[in-house]
C-alpha atoms as a PDB file:
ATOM      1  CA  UNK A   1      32.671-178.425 -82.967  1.00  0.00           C
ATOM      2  CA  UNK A   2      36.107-178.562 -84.656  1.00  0.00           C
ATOM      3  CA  UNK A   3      37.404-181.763 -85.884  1.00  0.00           C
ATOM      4  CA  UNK A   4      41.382-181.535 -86.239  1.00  0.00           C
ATOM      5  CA  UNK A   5      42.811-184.072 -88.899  1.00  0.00           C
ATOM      6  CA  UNK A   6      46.429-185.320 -89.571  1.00  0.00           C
ATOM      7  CA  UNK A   7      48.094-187.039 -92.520  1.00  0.00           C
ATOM      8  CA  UNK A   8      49.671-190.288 -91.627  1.00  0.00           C
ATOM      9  CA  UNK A   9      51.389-193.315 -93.894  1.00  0.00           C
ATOM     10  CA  UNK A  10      50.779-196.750 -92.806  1.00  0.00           C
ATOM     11  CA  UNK A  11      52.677-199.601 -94.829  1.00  0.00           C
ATOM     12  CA  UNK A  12      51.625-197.413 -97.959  1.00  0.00           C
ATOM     13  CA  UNK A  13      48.836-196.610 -96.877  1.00  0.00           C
ATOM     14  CA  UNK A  14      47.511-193.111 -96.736  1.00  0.00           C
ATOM     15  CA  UNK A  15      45.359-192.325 -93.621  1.00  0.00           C
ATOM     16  CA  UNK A  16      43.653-188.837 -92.511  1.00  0.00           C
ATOM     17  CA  UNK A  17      42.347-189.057 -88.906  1.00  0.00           C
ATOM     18  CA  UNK A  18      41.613-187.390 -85.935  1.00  0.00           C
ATOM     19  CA  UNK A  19      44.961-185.307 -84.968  1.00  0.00           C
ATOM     20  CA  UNK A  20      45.097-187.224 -81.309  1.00  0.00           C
ATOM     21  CA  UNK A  21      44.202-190.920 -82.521  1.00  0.00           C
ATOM     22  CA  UNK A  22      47.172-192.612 -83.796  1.00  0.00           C
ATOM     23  CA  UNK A  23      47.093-194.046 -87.251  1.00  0.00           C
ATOM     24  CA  UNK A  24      48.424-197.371 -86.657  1.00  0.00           C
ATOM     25  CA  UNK A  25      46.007-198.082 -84.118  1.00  0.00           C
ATOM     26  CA  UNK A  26      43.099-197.615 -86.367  1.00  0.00           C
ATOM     27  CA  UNK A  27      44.751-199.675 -89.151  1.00  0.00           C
ATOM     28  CA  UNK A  28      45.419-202.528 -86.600  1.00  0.00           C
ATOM     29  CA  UNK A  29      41.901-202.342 -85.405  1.00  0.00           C
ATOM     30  CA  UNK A  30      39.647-201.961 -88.871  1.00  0.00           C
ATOM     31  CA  UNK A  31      42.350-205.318 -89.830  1.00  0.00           C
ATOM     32  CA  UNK A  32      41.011-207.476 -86.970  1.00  0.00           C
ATOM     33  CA  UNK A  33      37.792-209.460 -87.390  1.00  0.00           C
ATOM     34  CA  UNK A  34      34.917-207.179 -87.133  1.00  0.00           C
ATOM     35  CA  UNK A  35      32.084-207.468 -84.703  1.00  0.00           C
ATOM     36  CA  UNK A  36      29.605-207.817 -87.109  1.00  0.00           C
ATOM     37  CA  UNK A  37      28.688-207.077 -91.257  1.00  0.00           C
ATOM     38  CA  UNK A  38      25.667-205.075 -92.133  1.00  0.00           C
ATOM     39  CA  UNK A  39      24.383-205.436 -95.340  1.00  0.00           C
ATOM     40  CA  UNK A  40      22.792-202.432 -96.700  1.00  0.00           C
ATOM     41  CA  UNK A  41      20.224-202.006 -99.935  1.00  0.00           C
ATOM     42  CA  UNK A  42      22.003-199.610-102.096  1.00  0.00           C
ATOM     43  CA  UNK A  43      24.921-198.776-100.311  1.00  0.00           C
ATOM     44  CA  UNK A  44      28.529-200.491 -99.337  1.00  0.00           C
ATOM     45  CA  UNK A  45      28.894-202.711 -96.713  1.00  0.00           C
ATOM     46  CA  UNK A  46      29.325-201.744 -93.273  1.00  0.00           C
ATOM     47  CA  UNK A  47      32.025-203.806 -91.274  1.00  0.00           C
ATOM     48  CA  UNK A  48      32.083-202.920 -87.985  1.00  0.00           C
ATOM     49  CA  UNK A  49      34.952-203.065 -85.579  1.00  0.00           C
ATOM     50  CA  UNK A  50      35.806-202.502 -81.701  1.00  0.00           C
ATOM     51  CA  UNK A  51      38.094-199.881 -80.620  1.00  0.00           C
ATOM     52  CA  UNK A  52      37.944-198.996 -77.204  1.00  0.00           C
ATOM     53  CA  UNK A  53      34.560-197.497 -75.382  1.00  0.00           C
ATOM     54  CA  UNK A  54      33.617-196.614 -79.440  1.00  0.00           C
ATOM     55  CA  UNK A  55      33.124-199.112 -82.711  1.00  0.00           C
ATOM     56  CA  UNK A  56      34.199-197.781 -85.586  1.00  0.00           C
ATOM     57  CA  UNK A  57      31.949-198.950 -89.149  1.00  0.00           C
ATOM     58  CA  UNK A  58      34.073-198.923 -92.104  1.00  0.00           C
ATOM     59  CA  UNK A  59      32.683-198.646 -96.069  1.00  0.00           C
ATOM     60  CA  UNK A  60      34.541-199.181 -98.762  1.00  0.00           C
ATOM     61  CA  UNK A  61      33.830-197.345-102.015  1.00  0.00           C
ATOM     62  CA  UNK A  62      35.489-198.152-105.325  1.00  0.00           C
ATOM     63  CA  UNK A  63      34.852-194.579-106.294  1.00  0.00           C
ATOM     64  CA  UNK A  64      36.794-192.549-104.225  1.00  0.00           C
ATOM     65  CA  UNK A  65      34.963-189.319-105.404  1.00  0.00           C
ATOM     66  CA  UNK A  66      31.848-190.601-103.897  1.00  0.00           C
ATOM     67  CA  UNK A  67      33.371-191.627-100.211  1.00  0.00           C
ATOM     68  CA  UNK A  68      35.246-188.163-100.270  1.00  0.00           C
ATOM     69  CA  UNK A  69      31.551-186.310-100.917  1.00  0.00           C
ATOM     70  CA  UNK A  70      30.069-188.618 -98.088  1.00  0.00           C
ATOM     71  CA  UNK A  71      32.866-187.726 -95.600  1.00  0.00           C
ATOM     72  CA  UNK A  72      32.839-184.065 -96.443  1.00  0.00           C
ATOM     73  CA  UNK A  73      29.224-183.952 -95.741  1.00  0.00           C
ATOM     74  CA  UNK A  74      29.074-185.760 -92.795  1.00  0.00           C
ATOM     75  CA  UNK A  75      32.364-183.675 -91.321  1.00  0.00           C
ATOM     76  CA  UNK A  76      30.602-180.417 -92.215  1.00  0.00           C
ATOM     77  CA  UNK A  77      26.931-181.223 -90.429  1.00  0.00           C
ATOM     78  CA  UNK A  78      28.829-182.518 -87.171  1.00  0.00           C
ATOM     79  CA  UNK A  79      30.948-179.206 -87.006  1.00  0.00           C
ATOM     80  CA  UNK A  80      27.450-177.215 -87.535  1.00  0.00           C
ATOM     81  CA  UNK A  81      26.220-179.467 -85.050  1.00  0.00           C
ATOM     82  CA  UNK A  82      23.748-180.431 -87.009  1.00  0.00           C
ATOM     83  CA  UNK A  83      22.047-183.448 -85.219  1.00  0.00           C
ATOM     84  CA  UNK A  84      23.739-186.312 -83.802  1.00  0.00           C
ATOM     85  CA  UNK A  85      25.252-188.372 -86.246  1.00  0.00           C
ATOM     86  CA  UNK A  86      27.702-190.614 -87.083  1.00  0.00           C
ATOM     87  CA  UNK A  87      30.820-188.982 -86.388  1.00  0.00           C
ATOM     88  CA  UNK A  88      33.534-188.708 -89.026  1.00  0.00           C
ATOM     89  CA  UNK A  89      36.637-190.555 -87.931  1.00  0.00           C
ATOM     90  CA  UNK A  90      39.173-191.394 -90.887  1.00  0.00           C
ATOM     91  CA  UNK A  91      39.706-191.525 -94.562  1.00  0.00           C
ATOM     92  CA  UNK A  92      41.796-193.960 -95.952  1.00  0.00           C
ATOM     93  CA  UNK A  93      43.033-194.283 -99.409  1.00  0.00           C
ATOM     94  CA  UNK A  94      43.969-198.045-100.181  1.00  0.00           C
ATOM     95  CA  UNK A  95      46.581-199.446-102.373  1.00  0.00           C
ATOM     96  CA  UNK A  96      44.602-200.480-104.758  1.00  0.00           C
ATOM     97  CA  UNK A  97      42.678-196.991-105.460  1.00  0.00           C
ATOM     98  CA  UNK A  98      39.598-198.024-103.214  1.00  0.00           C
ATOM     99  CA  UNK A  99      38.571-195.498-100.525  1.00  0.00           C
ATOM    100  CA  UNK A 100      37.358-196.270 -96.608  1.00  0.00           C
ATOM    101  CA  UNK A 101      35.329-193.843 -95.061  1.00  0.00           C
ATOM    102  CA  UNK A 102      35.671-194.965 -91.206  1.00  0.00           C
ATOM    103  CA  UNK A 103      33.228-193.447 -88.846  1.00  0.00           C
ATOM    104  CA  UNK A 104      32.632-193.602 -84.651  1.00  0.00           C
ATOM    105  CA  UNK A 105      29.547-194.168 -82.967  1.00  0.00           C
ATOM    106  CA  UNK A 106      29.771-195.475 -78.639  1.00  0.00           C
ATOM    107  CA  UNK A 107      29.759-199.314 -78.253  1.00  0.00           C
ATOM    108  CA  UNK A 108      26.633-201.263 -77.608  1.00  0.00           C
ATOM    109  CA  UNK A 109      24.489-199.582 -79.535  1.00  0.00           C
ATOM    110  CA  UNK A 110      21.192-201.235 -80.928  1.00  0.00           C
ATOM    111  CA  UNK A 111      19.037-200.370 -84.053  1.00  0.00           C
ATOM    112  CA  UNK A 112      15.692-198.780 -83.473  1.00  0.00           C
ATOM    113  CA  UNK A 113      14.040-201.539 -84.960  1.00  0.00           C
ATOM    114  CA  UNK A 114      14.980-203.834 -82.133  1.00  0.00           C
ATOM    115  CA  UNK A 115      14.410-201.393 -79.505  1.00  0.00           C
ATOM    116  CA  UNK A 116      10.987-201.032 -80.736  1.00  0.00           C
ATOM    117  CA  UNK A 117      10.618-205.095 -80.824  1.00  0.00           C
ATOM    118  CA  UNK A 118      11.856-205.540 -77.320  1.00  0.00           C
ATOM    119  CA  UNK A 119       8.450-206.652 -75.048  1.00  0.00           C
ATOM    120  CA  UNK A 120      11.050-205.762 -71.680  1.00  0.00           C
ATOM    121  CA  UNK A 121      10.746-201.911 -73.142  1.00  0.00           C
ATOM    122  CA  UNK A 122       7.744-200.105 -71.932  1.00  0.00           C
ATOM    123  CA  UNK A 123       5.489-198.491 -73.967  1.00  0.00           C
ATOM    124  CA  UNK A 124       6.047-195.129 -72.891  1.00  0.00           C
ATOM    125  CA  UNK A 125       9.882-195.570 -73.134  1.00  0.00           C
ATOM    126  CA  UNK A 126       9.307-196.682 -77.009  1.00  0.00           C
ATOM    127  CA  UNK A 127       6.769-193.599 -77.450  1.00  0.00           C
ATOM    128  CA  UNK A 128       9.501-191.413 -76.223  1.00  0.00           C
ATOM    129  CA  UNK A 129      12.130-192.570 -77.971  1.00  0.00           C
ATOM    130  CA  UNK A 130      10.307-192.181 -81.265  1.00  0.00           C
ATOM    131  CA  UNK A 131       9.506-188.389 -80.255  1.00  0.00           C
ATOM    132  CA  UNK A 132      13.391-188.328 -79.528  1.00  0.00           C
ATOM    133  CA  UNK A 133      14.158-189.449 -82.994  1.00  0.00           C
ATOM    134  CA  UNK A 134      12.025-187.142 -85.069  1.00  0.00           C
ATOM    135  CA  UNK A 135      12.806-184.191 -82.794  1.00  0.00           C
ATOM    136  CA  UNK A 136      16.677-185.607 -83.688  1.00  0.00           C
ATOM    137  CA  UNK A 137      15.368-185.177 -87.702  1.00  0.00           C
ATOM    138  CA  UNK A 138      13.721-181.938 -87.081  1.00  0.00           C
ATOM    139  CA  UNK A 139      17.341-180.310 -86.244  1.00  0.00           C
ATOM    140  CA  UNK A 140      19.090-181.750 -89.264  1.00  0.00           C
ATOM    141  CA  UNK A 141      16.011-180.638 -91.367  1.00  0.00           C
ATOM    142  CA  UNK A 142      16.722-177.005 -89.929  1.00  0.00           C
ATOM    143  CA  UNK A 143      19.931-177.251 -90.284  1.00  0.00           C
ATOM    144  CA  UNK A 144      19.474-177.156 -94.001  1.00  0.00           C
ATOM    145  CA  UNK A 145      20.448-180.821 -94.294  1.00  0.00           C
ATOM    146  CA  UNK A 146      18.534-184.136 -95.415  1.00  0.00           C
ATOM    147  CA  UNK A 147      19.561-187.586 -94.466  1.00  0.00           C
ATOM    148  CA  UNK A 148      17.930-189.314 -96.854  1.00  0.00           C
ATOM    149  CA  UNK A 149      16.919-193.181 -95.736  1.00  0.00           C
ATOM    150  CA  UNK A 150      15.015-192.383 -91.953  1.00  0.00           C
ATOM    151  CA  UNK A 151      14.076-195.906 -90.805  1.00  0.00           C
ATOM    152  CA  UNK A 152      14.483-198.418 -88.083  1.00  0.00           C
ATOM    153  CA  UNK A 153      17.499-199.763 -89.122  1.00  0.00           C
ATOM    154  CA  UNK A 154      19.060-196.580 -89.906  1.00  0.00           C
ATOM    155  CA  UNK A 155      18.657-195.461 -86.059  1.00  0.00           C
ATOM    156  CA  UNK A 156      20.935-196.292 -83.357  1.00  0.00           C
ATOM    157  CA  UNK A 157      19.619-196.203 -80.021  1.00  0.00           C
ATOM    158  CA  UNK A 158      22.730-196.120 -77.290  1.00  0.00           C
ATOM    159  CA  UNK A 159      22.654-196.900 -73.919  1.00  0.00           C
ATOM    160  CA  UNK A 160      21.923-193.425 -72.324  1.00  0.00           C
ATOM    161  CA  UNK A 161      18.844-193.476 -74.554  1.00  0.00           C
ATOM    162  CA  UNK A 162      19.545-190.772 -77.304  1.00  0.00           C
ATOM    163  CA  UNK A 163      19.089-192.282 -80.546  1.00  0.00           C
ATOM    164  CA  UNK A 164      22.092-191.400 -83.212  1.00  0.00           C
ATOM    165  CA  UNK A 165      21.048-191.216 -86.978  1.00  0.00           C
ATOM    166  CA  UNK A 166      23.839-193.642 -88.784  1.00  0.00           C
ATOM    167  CA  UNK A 167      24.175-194.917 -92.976  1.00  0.00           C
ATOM    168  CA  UNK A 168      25.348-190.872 -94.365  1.00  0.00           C
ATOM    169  CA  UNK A 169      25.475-192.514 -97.931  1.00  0.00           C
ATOM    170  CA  UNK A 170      22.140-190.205 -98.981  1.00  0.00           C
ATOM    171  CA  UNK A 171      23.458-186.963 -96.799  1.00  0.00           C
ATOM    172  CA  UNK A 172      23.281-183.995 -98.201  1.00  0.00           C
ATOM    173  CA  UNK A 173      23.045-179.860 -97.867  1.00  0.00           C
ATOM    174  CA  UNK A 174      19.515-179.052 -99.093  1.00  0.00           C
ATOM    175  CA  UNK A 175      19.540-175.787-101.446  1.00  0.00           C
ATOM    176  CA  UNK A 176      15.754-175.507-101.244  1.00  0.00           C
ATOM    177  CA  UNK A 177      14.618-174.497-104.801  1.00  0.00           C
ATOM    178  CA  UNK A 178      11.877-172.326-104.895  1.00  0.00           C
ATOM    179  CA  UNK A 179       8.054-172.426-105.155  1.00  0.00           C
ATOM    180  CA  UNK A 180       8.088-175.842-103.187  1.00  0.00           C
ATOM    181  CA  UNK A 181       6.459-176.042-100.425  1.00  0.00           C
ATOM    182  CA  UNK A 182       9.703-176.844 -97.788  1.00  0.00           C
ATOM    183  CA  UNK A 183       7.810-180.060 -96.359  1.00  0.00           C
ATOM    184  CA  UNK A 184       7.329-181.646 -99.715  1.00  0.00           C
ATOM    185  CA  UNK A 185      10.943-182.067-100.032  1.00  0.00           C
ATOM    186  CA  UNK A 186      11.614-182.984 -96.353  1.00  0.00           C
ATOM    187  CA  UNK A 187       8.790-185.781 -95.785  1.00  0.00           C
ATOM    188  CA  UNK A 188      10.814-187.538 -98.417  1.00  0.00           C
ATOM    189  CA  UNK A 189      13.475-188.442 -95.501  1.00  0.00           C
ATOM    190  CA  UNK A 190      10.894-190.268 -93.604  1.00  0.00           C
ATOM    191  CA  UNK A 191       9.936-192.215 -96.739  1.00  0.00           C
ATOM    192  CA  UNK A 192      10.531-195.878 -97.930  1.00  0.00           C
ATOM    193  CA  UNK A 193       9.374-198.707 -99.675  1.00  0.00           C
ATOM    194  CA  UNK A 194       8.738-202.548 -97.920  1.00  0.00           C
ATOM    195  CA  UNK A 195       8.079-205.011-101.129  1.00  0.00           C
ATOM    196  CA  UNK A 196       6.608-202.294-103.301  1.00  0.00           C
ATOM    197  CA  UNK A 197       4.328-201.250-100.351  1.00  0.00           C
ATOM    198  CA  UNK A 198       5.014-197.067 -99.215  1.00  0.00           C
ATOM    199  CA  UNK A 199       6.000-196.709 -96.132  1.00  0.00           C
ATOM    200  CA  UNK A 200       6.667-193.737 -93.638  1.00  0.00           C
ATOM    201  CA  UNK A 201       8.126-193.321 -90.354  1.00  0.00           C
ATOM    202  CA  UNK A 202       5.501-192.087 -88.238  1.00  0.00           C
ATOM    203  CA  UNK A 203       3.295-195.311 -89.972  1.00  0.00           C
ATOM    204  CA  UNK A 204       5.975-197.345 -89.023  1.00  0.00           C
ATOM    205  CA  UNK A 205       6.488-196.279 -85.387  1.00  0.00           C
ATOM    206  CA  UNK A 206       2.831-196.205 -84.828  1.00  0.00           C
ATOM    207  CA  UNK A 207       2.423-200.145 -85.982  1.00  0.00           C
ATOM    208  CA  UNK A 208       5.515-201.187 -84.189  1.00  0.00           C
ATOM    209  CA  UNK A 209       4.574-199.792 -80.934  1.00  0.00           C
ATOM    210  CA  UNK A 210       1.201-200.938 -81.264  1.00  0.00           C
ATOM    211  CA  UNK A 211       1.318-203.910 -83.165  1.00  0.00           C
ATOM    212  CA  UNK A 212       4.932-204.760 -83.833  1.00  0.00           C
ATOM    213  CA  UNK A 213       4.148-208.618 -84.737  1.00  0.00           C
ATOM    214  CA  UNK A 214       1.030-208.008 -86.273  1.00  0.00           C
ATOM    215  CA  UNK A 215      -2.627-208.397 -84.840  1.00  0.00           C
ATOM    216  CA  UNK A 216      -3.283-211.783 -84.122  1.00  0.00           C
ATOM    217  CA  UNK A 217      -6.038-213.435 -85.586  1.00  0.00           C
ATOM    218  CA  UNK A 218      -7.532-214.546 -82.404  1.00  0.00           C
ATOM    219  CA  UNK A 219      -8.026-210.702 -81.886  1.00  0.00           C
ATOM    220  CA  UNK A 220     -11.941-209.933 -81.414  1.00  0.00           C
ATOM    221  CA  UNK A 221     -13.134-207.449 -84.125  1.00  0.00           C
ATOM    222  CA  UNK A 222     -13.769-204.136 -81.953  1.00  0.00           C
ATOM    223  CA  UNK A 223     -10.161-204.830 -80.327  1.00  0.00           C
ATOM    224  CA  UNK A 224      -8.210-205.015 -83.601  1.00  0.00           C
ATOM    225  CA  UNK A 225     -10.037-201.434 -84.543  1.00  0.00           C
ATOM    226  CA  UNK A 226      -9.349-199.973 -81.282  1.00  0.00           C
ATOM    227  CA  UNK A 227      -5.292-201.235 -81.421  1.00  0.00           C
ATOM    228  CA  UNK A 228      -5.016-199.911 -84.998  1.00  0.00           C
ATOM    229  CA  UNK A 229      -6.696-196.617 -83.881  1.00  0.00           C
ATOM    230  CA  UNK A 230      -4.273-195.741 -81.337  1.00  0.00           C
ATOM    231  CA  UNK A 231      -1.318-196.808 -83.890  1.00  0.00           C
ATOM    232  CA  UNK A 232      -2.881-193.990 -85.908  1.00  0.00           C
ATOM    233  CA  UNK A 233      -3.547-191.685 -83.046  1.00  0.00           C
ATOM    234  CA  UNK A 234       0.391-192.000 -82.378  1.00  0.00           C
ATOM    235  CA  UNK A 235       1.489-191.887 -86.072  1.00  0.00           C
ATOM    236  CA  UNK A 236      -0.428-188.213 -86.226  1.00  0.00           C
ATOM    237  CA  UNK A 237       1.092-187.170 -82.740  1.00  0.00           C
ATOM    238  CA  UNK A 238       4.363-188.102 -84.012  1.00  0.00           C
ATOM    239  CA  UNK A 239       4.422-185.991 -87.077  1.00  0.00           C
ATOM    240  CA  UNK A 240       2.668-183.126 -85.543  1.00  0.00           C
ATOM    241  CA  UNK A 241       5.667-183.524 -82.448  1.00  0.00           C
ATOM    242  CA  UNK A 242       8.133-182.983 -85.222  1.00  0.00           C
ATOM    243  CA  UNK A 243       6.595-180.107 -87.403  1.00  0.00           C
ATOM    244  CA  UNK A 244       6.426-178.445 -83.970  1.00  0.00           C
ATOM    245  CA  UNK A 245      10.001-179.011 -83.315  1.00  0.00           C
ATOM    246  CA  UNK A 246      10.731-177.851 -86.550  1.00  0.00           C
ATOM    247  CA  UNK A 247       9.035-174.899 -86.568  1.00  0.00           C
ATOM    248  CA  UNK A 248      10.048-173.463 -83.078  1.00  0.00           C
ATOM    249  CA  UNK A 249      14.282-174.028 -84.508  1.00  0.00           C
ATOM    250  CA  UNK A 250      13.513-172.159 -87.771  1.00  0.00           C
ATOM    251  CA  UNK A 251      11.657-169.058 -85.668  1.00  0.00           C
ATOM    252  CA  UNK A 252      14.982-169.217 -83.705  1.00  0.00           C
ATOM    253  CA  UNK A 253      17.217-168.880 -86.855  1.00  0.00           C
ATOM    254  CA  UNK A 254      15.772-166.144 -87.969  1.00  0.00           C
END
């Protein structure tokens, strides 16, 4: 996959976009009130607009070195078709130095962490959209790439159920140094910490499936060890579901 870009000026503005999207369009659109504001914890604000069937989320960096390296990075693993990901949409250089990177994902999406909440959403559907989204890592792992912040939040799940991985800030091309072992440096992406507490996807997934409010207290003893079982049962599927996947896509490269 081939992204063309053109060079447009808008009111001063410099804009580099898709060849066949006009510029003034996405100005107009990223200048109207945006759907929503997501906060993130280390990165830029993510202001998301509508435009058309799509929604485009715009950060602003104050370093424009940094939102050029994101945008790079994300442009090069969606030509390699690296996993599905945001896709790259514009850069725009503001007049007051900042820099927008201003990427496309399809509209009504929701994060994996609400999918996962949802009590309509069967259990099997969740299960499988889990496997989906490690499966989804897996590829950009073998691709040679690592996200960086794999979490609920950082998960979109759209409508046709295919989860998209979104928030490039930590993307990057892995040069794997050697004498470490490969998965050392990979089980990082899956990695996180809730209030000092270590977390890990496959943890996570496994508890919110099982248990995703908690056990309640009115839970009898052998049932709370038999819900928290099969939470870990799960957790060890999932992992093993993406080494596998893993595996079989680097026997295929070489």
């Amino acid at each position: 996959m081939v992204l063309e870009w053109r060079n447009s000026d808008v009111a001063g503005v410099r804009v580099t976009h898709w060849k066949k999207e006009d510029a003034q369009t996405i100005v107009d659109s990223i200048s109207s009130k945006p759907l929503r504001i997501v906060n993130t914890e280390n990165g830029p604000t993510i202001h998301v607009y509508a435009y058309g069937p799509h929604e485009l989320a715009v950060r602003k960096y104050g370093d424009p070195a940094r939102g050029l390296d994101i945008f790079y990075t994300l442009k090069q693993s969606v030509e390699e078709k690296a996993a599905l990901t945001e896709i790259p949409f514009a850069k725009i250089r503001h007049l007051d130095g900042d820099f927008s990177v201003v990427t496309l994902w399809k509209k009504r999406t929701r994060m994996l962490h609400e999918y996962l909440r949802d009590v309509t959403v069967a259990m099997d559907d969740k299960k499988l959209m889990c496997k989906r989204v490690v499966k989804l890592v897996a590829k950009l792992h073998a691709a040679g790439y690592t996200h960086g912040h794999i979490k609920g939040d950082n998960v979109l799940v759209q409508l046709n159920k295919l989860p998209v991985l979104v928030d490039p800030r930590l993307l990057t091309k892995r040069n794997q140094p050697e004498g470490v072992n490969p998965w050392e440096s990979r089980k990082k992406d899956f990695c996180w910490k809730v209030n000092d507490i270590s977390v890990n996807f496959f943890e996570y997934c496994g508890q919110m499936i099982h248990h995703p409010r908690g056990i309640s207290r009115d839970v009898s003893p052998v049932k709370r060890v038999e819900i928290m079982n099969d939470a870990k049962i799960f957790e060890r599927d999932l992992e093993q579901h993406y080494h596998d996947h893993f595996d079989k896509l680097n026997i295929i490269r070489k």
